[in-house]
PDB file of N, CA and C in Angstrom:
ATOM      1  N   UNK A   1       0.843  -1.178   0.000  1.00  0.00           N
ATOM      2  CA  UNK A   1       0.000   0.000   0.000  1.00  0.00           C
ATOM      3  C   UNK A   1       0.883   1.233   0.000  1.00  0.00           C
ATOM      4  N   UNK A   2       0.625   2.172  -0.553  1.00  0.00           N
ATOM      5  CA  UNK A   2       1.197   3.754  -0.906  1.00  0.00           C
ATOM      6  C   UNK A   2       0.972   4.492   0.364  1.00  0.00           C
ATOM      7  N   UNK A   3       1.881   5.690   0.257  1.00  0.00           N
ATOM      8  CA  UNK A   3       1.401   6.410   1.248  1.00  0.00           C
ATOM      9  C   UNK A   3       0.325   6.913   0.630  1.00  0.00           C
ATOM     10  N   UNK A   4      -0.235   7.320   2.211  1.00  0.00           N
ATOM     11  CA  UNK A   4      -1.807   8.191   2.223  1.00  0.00           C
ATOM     12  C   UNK A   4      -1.697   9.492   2.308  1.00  0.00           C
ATOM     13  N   UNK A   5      -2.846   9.973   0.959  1.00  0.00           N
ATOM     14  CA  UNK A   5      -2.789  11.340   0.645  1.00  0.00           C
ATOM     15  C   UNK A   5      -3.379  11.820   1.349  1.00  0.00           C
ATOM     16  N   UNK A   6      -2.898  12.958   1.712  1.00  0.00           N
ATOM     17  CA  UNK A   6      -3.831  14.040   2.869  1.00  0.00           C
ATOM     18  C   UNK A   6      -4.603  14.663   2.412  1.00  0.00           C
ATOM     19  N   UNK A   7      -4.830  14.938   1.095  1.00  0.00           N
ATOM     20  CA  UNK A   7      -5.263  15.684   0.220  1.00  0.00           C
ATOM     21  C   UNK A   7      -6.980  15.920   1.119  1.00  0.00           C
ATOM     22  N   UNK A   8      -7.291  14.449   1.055  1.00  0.00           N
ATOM     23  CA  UNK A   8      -8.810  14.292   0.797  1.00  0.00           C
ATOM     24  C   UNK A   8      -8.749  14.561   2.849  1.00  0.00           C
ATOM     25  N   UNK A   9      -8.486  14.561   3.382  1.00  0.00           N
ATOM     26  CA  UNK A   9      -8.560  14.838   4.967  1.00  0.00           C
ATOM     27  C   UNK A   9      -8.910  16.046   4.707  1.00  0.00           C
ATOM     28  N   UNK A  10      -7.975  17.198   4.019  1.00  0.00           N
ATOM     29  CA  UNK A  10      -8.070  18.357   4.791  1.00  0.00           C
ATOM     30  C   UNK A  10      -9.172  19.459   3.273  1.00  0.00           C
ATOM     31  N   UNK A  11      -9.754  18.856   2.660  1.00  0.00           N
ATOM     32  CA  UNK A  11     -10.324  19.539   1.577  1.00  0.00           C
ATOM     33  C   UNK A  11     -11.772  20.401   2.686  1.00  0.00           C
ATOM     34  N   UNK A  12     -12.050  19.983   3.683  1.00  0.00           N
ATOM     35  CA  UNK A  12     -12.855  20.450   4.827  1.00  0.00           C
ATOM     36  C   UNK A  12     -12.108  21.838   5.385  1.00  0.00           C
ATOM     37  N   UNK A  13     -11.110  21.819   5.852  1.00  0.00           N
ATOM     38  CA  UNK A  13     -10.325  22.599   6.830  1.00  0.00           C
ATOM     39  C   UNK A  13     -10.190  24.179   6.396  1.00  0.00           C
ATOM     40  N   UNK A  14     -10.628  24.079   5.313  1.00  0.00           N
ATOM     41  CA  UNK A  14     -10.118  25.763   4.868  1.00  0.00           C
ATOM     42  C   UNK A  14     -10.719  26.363   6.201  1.00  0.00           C
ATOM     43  N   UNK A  15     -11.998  26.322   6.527  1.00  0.00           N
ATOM     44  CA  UNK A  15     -12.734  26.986   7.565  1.00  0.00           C
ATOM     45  C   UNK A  15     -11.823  26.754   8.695  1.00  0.00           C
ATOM     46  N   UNK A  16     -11.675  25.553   8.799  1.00  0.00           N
ATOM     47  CA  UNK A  16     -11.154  25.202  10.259  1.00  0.00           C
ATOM     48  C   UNK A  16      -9.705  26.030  10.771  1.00  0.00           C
ATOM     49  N   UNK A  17      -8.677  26.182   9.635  1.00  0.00           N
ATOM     50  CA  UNK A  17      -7.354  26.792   9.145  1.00  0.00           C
ATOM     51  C   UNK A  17      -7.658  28.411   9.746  1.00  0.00           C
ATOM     52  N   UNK A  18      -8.638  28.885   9.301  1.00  0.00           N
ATOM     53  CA  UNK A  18      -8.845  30.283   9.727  1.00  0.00           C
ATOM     54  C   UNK A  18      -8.957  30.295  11.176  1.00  0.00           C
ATOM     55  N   UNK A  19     -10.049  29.357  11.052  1.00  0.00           N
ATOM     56  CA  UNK A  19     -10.588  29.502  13.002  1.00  0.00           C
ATOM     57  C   UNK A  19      -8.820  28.841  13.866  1.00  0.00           C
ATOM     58  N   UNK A  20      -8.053  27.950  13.468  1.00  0.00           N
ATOM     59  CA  UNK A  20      -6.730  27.667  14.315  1.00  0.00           C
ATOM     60  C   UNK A  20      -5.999  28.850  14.447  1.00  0.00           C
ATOM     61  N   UNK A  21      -5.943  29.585  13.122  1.00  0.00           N
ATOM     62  CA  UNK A  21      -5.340  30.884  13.092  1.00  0.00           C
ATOM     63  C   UNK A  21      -5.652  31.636  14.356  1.00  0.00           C
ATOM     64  N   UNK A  22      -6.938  32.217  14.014  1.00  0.00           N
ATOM     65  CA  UNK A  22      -7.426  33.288  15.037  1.00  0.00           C
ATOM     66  C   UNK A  22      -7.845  32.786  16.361  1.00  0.00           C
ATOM     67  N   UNK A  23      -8.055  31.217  17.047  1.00  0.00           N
ATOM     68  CA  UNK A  23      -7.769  31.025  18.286  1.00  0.00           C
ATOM     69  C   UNK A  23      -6.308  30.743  18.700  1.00  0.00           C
ATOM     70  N   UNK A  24      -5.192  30.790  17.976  1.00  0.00           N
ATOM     71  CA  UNK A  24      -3.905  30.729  18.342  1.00  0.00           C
ATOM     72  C   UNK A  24      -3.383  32.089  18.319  1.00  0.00           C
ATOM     73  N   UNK A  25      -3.992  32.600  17.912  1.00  0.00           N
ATOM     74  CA  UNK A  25      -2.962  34.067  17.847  1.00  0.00           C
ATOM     75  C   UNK A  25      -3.704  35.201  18.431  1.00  0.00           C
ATOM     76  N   UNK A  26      -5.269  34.872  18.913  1.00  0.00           N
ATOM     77  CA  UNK A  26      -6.180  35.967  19.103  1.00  0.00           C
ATOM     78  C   UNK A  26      -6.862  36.669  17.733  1.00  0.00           C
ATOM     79  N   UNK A  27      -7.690  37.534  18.287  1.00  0.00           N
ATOM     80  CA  UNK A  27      -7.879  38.543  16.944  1.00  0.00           C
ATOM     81  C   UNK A  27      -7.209  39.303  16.673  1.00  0.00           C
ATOM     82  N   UNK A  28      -7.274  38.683  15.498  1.00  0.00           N
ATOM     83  CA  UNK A  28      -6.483  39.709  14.315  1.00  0.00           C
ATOM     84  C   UNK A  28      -6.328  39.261  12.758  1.00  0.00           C
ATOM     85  N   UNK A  29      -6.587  39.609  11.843  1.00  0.00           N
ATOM     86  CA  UNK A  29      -6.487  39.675  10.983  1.00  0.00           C
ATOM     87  C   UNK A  29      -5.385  38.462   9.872  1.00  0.00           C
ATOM     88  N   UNK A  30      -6.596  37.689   9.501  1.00  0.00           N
ATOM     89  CA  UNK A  30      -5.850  36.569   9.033  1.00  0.00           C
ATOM     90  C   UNK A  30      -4.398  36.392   8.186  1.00  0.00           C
ATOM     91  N   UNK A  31      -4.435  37.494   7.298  1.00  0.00           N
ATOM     92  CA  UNK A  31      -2.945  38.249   6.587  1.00  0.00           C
ATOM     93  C   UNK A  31      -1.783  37.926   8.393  1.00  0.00           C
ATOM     94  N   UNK A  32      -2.096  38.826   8.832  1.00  0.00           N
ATOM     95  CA  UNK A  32      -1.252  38.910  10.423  1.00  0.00           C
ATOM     96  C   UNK A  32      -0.783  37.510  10.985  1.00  0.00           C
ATOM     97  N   UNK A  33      -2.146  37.294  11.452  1.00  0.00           N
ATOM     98  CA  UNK A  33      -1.857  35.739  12.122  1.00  0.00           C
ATOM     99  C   UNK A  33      -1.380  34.893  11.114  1.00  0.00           C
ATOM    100  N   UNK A  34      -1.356  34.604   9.781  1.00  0.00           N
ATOM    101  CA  UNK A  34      -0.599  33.831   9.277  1.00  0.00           C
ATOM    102  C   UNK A  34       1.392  33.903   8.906  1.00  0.00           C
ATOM    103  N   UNK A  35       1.415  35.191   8.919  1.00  0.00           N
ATOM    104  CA  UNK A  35       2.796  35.397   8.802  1.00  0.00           C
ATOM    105  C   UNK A  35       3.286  35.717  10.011  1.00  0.00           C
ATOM    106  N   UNK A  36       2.649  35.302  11.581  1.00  0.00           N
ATOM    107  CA  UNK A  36       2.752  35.563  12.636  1.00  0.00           C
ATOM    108  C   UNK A  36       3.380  33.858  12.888  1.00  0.00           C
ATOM    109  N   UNK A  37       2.251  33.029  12.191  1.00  0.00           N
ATOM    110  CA  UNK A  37       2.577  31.695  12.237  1.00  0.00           C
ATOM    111  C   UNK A  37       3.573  31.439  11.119  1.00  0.00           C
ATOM    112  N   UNK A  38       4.048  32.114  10.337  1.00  0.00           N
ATOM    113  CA  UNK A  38       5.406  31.320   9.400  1.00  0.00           C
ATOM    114  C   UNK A  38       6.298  31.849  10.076  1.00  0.00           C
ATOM    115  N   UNK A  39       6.001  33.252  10.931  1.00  0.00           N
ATOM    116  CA  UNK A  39       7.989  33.405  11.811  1.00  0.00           C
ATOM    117  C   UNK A  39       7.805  32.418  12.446  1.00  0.00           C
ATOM    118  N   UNK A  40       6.858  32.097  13.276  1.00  0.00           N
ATOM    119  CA  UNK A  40       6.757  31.229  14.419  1.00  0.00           C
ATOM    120  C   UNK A  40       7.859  29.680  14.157  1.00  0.00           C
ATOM    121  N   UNK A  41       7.133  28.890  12.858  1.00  0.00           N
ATOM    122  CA  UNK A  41       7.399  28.064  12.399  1.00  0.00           C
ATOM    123  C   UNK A  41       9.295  28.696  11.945  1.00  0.00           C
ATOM    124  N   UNK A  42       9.573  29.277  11.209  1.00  0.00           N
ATOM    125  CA  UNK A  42      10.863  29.675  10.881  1.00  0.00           C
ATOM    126  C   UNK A  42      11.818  29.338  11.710  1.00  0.00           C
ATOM    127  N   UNK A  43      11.441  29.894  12.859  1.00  0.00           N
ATOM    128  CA  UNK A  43      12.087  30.020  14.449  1.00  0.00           C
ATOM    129  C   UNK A  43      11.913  29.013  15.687  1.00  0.00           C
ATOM    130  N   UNK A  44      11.366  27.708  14.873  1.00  0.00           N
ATOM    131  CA  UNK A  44      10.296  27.230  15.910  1.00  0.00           C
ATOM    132  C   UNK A  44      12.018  25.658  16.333  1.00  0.00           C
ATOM    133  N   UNK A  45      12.378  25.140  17.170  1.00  0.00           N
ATOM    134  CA  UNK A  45      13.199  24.703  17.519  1.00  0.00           C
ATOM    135  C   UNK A  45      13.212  22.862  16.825  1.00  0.00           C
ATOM    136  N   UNK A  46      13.947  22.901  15.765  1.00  0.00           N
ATOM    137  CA  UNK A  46      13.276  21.195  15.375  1.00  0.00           C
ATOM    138  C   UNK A  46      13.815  19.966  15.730  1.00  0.00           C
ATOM    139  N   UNK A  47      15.280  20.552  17.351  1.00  0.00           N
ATOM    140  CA  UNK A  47      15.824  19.560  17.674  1.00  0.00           C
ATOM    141  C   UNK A  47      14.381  19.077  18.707  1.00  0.00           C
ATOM    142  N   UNK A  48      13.741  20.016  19.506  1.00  0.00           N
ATOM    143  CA  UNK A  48      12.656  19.864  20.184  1.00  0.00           C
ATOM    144  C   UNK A  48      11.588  19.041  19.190  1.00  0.00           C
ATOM    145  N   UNK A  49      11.325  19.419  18.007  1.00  0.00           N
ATOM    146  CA  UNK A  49      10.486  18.837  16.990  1.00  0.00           C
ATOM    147  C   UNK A  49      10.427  17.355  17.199  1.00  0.00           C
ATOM    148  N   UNK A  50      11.895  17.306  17.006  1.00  0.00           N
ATOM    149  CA  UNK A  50      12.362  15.589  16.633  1.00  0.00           C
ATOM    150  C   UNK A  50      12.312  14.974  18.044  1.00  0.00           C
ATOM    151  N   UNK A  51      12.227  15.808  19.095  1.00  0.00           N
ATOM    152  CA  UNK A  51      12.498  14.687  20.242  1.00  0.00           C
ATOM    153  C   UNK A  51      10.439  14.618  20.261  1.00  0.00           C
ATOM    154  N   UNK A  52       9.802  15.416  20.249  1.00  0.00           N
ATOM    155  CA  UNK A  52       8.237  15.348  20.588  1.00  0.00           C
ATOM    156  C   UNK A  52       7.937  14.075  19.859  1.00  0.00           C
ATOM    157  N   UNK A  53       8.718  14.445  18.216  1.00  0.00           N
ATOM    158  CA  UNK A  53       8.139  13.209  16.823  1.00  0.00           C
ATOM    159  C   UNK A  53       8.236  11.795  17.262  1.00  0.00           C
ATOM    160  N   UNK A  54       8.810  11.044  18.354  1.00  0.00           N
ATOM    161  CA  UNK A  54       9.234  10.022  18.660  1.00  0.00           C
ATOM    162  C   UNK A  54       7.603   9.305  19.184  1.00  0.00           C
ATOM    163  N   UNK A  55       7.150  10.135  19.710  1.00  0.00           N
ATOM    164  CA  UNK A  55       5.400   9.577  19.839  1.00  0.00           C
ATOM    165  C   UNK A  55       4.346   9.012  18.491  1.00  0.00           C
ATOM    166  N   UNK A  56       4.881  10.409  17.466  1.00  0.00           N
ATOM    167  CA  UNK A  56       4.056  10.532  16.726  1.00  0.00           C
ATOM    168  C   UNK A  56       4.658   9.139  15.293  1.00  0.00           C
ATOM    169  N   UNK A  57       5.558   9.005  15.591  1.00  0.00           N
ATOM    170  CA  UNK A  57       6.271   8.096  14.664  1.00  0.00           C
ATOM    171  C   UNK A  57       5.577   6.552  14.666  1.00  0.00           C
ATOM    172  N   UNK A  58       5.521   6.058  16.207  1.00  0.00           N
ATOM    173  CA  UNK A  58       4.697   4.992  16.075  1.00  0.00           C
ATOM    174  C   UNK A  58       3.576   4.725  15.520  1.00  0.00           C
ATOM    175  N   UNK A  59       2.786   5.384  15.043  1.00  0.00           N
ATOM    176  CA  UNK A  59       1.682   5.280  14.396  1.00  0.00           C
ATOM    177  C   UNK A  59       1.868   5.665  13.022  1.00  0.00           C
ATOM    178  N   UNK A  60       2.429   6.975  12.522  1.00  0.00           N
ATOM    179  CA  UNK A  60       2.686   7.610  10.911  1.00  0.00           C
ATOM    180  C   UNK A  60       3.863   7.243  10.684  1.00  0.00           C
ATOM    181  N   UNK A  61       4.275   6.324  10.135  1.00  0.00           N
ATOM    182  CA  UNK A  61       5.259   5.286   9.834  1.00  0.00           C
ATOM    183  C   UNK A  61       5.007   5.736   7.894  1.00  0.00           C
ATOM    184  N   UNK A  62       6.076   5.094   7.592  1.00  0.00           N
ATOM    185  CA  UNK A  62       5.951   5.322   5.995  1.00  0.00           C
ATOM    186  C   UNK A  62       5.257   4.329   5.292  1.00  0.00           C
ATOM    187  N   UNK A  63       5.034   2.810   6.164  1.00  0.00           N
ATOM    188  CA  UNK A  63       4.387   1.876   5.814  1.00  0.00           C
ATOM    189  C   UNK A  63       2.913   1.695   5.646  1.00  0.00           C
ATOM    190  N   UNK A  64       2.141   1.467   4.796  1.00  0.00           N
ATOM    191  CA  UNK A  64       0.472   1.515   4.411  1.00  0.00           C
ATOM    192  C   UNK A  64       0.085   0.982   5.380  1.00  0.00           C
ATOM    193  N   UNK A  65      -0.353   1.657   6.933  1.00  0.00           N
ATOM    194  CA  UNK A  65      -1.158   1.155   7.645  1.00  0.00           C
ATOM    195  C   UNK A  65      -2.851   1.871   7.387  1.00  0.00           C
ATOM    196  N   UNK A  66      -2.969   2.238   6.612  1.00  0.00           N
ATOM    197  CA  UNK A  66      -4.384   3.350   7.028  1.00  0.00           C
ATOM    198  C   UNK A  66      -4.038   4.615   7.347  1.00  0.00           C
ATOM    199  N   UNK A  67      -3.132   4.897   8.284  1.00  0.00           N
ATOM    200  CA  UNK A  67      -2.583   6.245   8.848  1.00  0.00           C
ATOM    201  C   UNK A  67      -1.549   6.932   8.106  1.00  0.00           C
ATOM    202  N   UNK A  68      -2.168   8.191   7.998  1.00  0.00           N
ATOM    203  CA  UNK A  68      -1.423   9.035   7.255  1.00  0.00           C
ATOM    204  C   UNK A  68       0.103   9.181   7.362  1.00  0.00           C
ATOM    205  N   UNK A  69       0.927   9.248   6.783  1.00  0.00           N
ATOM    206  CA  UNK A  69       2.167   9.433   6.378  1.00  0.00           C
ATOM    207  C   UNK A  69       2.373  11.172   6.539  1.00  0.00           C
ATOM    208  N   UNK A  70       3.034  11.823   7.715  1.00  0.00           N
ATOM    209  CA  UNK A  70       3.310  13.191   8.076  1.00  0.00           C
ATOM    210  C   UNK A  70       4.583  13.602   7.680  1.00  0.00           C
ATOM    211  N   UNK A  71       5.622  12.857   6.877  1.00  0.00           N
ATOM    212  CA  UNK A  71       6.639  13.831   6.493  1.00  0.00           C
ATOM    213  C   UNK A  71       6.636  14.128   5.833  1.00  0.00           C
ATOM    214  N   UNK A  72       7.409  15.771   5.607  1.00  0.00           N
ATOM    215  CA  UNK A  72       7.166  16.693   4.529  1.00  0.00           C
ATOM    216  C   UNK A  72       5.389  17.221   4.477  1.00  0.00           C
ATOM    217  N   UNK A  73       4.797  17.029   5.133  1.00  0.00           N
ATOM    218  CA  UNK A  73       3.523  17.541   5.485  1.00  0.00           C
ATOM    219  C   UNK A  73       4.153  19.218   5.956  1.00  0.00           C
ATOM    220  N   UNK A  74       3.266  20.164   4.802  1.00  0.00           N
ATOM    221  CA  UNK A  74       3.210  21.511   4.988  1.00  0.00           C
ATOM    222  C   UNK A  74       3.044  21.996   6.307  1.00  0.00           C
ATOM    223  N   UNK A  75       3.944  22.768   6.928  1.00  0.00           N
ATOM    224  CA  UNK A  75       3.982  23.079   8.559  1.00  0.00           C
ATOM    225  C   UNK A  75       2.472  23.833   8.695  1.00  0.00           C
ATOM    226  N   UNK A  76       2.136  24.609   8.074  1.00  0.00           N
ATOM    227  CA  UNK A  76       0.739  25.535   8.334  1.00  0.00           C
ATOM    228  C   UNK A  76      -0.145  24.599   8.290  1.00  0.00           C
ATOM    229  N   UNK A  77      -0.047  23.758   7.248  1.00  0.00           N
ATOM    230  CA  UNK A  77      -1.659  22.487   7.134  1.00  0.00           C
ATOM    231  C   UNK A  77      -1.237  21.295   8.934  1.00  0.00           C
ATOM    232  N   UNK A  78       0.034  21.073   9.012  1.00  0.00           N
ATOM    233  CA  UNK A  78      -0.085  20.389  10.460  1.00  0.00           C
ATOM    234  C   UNK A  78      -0.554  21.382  11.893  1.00  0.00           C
ATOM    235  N   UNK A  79      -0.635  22.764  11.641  1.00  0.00           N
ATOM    236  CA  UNK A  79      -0.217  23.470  12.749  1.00  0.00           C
ATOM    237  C   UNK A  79      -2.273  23.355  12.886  1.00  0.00           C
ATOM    238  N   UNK A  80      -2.602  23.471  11.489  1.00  0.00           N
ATOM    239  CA  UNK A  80      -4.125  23.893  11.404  1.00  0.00           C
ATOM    240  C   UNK A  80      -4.587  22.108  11.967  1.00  0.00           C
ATOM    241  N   UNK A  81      -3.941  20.958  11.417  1.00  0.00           N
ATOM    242  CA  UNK A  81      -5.008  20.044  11.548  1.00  0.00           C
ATOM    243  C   UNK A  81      -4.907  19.277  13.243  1.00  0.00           C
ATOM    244  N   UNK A  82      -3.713  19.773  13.871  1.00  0.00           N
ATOM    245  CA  UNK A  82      -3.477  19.807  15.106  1.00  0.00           C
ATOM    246  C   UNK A  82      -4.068  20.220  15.954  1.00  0.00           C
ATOM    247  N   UNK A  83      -4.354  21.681  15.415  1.00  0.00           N
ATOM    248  CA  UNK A  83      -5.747  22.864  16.148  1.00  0.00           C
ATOM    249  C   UNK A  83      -6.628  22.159  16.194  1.00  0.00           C
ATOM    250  N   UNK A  84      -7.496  21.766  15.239  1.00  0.00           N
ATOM    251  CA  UNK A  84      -8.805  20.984  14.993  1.00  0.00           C
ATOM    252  C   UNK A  84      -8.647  20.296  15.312  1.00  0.00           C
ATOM    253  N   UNK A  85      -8.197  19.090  15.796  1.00  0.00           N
ATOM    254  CA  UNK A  85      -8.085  17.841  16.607  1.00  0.00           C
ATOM    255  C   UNK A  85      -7.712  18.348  18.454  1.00  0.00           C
ATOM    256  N   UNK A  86      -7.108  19.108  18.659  1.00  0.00           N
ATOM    257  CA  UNK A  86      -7.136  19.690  20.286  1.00  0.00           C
ATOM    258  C   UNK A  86      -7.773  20.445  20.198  1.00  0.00           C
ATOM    259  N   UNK A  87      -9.261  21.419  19.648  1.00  0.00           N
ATOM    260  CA  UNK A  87     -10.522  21.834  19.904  1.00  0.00           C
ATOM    261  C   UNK A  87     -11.501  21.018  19.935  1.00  0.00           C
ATOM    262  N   UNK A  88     -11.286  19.941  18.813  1.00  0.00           N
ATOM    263  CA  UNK A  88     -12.064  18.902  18.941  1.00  0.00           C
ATOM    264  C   UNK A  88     -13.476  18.925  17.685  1.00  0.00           C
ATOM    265  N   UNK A  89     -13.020  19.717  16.780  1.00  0.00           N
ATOM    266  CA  UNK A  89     -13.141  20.534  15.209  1.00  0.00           C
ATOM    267  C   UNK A  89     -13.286  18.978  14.668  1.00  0.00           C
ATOM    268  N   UNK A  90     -11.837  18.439  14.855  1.00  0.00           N
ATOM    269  CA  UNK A  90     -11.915  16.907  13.771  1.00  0.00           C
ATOM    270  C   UNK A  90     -11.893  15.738  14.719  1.00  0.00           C
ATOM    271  N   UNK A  91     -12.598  15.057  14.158  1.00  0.00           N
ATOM    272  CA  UNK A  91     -13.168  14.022  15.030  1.00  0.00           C
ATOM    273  C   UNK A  91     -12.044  12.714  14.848  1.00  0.00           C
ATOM    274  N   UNK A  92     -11.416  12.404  15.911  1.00  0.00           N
ATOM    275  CA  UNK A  92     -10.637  11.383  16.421  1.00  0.00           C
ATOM    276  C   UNK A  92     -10.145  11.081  17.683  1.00  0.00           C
ATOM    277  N   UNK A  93     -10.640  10.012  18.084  1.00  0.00           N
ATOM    278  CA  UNK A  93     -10.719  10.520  19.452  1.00  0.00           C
ATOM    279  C   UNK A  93      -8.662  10.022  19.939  1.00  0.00           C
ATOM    280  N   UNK A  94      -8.423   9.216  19.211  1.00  0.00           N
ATOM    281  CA  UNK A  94      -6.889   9.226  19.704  1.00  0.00           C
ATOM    282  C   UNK A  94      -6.054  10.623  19.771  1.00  0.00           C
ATOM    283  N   UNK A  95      -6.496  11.006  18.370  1.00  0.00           N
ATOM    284  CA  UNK A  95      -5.891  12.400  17.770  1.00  0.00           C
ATOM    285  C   UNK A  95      -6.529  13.343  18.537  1.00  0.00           C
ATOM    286  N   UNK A  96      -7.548  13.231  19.053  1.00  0.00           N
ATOM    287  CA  UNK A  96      -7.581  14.624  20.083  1.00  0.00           C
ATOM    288  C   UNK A  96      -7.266  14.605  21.163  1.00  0.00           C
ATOM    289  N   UNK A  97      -7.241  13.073  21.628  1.00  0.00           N
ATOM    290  CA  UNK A  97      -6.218  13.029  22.670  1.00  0.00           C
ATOM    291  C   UNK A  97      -4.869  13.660  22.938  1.00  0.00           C
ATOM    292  N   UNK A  98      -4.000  12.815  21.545  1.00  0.00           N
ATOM    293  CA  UNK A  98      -2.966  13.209  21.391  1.00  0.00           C
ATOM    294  C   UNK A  98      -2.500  14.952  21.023  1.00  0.00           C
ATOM    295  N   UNK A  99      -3.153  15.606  20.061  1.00  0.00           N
ATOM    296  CA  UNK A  99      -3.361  17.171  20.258  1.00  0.00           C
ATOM    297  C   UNK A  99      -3.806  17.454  21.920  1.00  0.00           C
ATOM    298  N   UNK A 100      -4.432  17.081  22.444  1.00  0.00           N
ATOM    299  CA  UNK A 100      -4.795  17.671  23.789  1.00  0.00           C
ATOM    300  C   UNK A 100      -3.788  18.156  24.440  1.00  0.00           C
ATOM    301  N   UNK A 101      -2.705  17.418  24.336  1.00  0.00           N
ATOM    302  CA  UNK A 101      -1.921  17.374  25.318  1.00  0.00           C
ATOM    303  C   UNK A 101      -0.438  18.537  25.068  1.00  0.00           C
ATOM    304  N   UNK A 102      -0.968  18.987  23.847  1.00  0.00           N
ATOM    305  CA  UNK A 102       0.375  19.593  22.951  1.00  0.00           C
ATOM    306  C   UNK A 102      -0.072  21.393  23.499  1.00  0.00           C
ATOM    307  N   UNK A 103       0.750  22.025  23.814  1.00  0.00           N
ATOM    308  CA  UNK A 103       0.706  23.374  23.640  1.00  0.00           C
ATOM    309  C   UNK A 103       1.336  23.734  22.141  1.00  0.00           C
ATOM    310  N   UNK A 104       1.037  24.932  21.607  1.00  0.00           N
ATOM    311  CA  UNK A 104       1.181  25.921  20.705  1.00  0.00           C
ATOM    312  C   UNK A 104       2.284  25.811  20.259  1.00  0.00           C
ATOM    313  N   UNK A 105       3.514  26.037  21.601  1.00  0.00           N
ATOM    314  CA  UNK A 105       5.206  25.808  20.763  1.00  0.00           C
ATOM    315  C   UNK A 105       5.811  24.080  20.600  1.00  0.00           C
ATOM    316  N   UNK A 106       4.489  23.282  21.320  1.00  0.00           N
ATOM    317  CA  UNK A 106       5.341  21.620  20.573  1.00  0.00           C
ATOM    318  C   UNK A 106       4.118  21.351  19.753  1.00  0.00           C
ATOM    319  N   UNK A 107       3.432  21.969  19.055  1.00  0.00           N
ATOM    320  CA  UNK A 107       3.003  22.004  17.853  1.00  0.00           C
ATOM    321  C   UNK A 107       3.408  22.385  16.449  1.00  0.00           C
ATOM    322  N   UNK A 108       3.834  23.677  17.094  1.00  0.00           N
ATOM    323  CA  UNK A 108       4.795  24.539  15.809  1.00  0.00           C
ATOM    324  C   UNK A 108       6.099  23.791  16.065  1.00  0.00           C
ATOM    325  N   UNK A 109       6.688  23.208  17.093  1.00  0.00           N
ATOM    326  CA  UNK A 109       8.099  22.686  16.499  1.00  0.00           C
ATOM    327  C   UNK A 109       7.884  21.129  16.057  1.00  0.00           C
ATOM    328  N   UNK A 110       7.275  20.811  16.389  1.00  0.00           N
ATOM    329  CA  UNK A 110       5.989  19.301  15.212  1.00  0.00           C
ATOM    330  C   UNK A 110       6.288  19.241  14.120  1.00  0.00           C
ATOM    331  N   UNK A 111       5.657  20.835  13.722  1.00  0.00           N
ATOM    332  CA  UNK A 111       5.222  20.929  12.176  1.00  0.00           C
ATOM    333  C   UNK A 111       6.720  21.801  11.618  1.00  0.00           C
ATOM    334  N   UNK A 112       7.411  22.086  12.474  1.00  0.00           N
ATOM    335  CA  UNK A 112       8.668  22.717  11.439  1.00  0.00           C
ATOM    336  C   UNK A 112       9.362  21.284  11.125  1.00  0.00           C
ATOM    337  N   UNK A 113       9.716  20.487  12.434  1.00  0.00           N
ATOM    338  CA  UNK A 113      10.143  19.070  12.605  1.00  0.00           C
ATOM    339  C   UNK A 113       9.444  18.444  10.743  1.00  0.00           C
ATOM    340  N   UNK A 114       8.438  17.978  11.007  1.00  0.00           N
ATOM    341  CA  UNK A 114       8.280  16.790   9.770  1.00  0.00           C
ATOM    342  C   UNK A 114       7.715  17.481   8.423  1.00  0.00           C
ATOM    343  N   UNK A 115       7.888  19.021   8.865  1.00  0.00           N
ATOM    344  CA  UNK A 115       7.982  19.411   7.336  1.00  0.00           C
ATOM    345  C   UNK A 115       9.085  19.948   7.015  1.00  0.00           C
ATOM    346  N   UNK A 116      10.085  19.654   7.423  1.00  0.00           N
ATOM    347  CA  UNK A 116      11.782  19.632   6.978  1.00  0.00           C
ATOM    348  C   UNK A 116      11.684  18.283   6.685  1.00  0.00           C
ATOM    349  N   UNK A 117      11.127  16.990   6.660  1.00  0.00           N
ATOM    350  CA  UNK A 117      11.551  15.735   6.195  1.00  0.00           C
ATOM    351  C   UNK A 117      11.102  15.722   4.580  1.00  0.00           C
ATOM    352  N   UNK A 118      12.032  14.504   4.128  1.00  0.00           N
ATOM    353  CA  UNK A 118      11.477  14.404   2.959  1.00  0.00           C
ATOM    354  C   UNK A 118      10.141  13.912   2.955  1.00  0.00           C
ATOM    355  N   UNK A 119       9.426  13.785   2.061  1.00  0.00           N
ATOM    356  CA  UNK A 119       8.014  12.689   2.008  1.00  0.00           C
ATOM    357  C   UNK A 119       8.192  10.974   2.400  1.00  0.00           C
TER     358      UNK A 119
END
């Protein structure tokens, strides 16, 4: 089995992407909060990344289990589908577990982490 495209997960999220925006950063203006979230990510620490990824690895493996394949996954689309799974936006109950437990900066160093990997 191939890896799994994310494509079809997040064709929902545009909405959701805005709303992670503006409950992570407060109000303000989506232009803002998004280039608020690419310094973030720029700057975001990915030796910390890689030590958090050691959880997330057991399950998103490169091998066709059903579960999505996260490297090289766009840091803004993980930072958004992270949000929605710790609001509780996308329905999984492992994955909102697992988001539950994440604050803001081992999210963003998550998503700088496995979107510096190759695919």
């Amino acid at each position: 089995m191939g890896k799994v495209n994310l494509r079809g997960h997040i064709v929902g999220l545009v909405s959701l992407r805005a709303l992670a925006i503006a409950s992570a950063f407060g109000v303000m203006s989506g232009a803002v909060a998004q280039a608020d979230l690419a310094d973030q990510i720029a700057k975001a620490d990915l030796g910390y990344g890689e030590y958090l990824a050691g959880e997330c690895v057991t399950c998103h493996r490169k091998s066709g289990t059903g579960i999505p394949q996260i490297n090289g996954i766009e840091a803004e689309t993980f930072v958004t589908i992270m949000q929605a799974y710790r609001s509780k936006d996308l329905d999984n109950k492992v994955m909102q577990m697992m988001a539950g437990r994440l604050d803001d900066e081992q999210i963003i160093s998550l998503a700088a982490y496995f979107s510096s990997l190759p695919e």
